[in-house]
C-alpha atoms as a PDB file:
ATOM      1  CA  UNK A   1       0.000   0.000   0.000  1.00  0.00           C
ATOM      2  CA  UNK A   2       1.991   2.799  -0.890  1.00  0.00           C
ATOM      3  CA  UNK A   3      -0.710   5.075  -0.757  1.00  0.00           C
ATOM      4  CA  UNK A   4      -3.886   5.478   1.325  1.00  0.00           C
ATOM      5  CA  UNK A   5      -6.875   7.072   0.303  1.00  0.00           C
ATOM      6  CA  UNK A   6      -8.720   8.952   1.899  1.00  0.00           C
ATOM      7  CA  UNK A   7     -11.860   6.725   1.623  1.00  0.00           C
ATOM      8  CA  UNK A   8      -9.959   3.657   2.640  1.00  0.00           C
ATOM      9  CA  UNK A   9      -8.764   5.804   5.818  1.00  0.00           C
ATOM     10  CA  UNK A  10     -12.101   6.312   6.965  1.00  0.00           C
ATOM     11  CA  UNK A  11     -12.760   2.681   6.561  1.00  0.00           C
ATOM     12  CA  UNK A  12      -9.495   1.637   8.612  1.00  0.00           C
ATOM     13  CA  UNK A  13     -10.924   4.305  11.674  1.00  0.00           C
ATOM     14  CA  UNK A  14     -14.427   3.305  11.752  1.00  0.00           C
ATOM     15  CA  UNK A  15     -14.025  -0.430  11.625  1.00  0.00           C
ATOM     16  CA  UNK A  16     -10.905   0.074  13.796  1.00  0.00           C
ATOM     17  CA  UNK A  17     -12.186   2.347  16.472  1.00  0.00           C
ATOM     18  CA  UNK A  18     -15.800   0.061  16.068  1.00  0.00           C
ATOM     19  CA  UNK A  19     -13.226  -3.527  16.213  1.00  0.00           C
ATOM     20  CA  UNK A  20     -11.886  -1.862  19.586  1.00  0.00           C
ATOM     21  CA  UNK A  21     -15.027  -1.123  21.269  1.00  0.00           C
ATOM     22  CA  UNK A  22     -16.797  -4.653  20.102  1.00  0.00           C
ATOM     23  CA  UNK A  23     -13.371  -6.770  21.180  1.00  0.00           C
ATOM     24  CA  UNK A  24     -13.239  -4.902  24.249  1.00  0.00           C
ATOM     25  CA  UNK A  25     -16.715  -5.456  25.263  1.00  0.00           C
ATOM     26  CA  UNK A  26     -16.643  -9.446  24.567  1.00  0.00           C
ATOM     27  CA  UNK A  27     -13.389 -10.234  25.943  1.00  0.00           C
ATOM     28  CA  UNK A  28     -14.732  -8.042  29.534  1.00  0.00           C
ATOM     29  CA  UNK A  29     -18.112  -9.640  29.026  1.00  0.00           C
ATOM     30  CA  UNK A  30     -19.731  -6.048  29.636  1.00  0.00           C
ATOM     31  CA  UNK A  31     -21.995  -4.295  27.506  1.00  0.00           C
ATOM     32  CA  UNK A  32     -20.305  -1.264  27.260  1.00  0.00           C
ATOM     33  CA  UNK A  33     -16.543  -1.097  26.473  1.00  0.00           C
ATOM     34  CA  UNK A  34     -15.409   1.392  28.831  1.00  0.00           C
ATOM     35  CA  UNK A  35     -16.716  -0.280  32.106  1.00  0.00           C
ATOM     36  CA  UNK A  36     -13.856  -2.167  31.408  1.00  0.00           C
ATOM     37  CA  UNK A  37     -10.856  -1.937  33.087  1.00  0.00           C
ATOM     38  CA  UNK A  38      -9.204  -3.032  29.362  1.00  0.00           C
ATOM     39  CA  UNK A  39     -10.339  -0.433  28.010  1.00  0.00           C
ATOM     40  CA  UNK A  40      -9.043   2.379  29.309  1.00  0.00           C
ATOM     41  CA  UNK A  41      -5.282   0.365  29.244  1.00  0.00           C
ATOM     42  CA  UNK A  42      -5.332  -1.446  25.785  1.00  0.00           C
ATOM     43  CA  UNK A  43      -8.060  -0.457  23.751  1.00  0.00           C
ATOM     44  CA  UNK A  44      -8.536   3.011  24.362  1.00  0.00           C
ATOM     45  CA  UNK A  45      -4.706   3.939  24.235  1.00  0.00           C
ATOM     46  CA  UNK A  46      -5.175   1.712  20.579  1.00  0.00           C
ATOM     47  CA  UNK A  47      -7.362   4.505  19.168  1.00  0.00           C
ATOM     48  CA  UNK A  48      -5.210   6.941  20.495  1.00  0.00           C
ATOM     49  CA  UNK A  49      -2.497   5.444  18.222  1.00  0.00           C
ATOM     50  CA  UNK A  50      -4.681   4.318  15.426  1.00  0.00           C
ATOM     51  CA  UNK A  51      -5.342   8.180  14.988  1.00  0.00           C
ATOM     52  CA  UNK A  52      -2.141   9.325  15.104  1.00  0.00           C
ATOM     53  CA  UNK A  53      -0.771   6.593  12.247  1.00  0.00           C
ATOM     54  CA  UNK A  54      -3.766   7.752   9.996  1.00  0.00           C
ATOM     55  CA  UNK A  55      -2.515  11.430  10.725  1.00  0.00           C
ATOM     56  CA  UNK A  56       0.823  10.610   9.431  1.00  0.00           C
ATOM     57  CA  UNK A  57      -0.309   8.765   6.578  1.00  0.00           C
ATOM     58  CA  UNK A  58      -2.799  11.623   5.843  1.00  0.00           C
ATOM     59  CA  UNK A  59      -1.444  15.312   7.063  1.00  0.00           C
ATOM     60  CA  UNK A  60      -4.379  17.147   5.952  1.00  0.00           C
ATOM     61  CA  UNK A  61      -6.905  17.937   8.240  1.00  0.00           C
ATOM     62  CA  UNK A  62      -5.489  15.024  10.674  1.00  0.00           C
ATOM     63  CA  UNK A  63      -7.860  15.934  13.310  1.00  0.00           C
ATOM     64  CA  UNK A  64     -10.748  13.988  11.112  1.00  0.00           C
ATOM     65  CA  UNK A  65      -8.914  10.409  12.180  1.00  0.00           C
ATOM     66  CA  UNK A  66      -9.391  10.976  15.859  1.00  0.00           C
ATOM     67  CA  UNK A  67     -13.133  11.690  15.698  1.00  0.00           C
ATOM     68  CA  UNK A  68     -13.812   9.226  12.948  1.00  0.00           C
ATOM     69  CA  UNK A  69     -11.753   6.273  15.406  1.00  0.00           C
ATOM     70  CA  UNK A  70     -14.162   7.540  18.644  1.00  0.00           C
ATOM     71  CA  UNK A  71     -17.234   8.375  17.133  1.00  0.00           C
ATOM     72  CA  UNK A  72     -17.191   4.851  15.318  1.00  0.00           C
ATOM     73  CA  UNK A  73     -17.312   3.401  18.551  1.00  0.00           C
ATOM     74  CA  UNK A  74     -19.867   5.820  19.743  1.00  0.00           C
ATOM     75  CA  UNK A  75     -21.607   4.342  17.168  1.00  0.00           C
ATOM     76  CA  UNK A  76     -21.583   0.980  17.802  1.00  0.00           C
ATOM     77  CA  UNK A  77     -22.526   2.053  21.428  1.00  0.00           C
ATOM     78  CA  UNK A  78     -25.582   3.431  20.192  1.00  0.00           C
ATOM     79  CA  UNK A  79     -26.197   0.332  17.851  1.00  0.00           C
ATOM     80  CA  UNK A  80     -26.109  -2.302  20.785  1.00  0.00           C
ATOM     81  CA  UNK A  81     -27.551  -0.193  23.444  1.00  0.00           C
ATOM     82  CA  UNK A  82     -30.858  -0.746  25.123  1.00  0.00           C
ATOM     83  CA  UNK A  83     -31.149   2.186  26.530  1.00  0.00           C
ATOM     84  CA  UNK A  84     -30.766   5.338  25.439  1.00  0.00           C
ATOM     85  CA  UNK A  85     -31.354   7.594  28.277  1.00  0.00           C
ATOM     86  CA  UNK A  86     -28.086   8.589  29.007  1.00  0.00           C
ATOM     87  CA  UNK A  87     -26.961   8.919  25.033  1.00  0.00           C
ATOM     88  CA  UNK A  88     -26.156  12.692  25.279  1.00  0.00           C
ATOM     89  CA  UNK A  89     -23.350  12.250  28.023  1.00  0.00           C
ATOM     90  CA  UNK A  90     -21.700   9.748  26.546  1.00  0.00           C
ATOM     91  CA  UNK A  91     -21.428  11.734  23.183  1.00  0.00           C
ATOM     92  CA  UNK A  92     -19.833  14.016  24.659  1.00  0.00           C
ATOM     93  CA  UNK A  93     -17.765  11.747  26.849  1.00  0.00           C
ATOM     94  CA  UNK A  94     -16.883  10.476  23.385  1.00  0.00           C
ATOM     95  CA  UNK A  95     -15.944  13.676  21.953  1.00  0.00           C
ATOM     96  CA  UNK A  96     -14.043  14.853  24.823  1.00  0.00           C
ATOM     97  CA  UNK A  97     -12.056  10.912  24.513  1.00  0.00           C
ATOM     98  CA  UNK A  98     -11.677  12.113  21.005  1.00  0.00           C
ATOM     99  CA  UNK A  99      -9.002  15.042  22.329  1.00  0.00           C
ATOM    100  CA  UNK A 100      -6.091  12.872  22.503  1.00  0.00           C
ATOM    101  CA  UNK A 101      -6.384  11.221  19.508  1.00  0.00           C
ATOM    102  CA  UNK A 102      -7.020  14.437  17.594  1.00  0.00           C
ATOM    103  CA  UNK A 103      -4.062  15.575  19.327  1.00  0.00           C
ATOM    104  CA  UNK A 104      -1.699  12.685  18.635  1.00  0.00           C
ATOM    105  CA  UNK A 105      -3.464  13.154  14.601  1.00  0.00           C
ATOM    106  CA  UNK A 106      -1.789  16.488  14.502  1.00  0.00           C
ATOM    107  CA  UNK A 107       1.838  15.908  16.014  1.00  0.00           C
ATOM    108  CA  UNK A 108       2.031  13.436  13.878  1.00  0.00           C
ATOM    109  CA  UNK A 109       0.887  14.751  10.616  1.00  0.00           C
ATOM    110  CA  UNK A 110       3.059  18.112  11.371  1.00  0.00           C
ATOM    111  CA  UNK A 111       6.051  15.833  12.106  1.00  0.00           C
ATOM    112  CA  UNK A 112       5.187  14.229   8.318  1.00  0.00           C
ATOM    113  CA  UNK A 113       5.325  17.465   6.917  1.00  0.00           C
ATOM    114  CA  UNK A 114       8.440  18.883   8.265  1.00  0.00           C
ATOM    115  CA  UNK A 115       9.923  15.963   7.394  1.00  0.00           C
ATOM    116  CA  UNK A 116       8.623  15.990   3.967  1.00  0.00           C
ATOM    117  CA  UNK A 117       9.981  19.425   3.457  1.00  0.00           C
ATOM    118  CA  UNK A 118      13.302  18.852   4.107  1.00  0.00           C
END
């Protein structure tokens, strides 16, 4: 793969971030991901650097991989859950997990462009 498309990044963070959340969730036997202790030490840290490879494969607007890798499993979270009552916290719990990634996105897409300059 020498290069990635745009379209086939999208598909790498959505069924990445959604292959984290769904793993996570079986192998802990909970329903949702992030009650799991896993989570927040394998599968979350993952995203983190799922986002930042698809931000140095794809420099422009890199902050697009970190919300595309959380919001896929926010996503899937809304696709197995049976309740929906507290939906808007955990968006935003989502989007505020997004930071990091988005973060990581855009070191490492600058560092790809530096380094492409010179």
């Amino acid at each position: 793969m020498d290069r990635l498309t745009t379209r086939c990044a999208y598909a790498i963070a959505t069924a990445g971030g959604a292959c984290l959340w769904l793993a996570t969730a079986m192998m802990s036997g909970r329903t949702e991901a992030w009650d799991a202790t896993s989570y927040w030490t394998v599968a979350y840290p993952l995203a983190i650097i799922l986002s930042g490879w698809l931000g140095y494969r794809l420099p422009e607007r890199p902050w697009r991989w970190g919300l595309a890798v959380m919001f896929a499993q926010a996503g899937v979270l809304i696709v197995s859950s049976s309740s929906y009552g507290l939906l808007p916290l955990g968006l935003i719990l989502f989007g505020v997990l997004a930071l990091p990634a988005i973060g990581l996105a855009n070191v490492t897409a600058k560092y790809r462009l530096r380094h492409d300059v010179q």
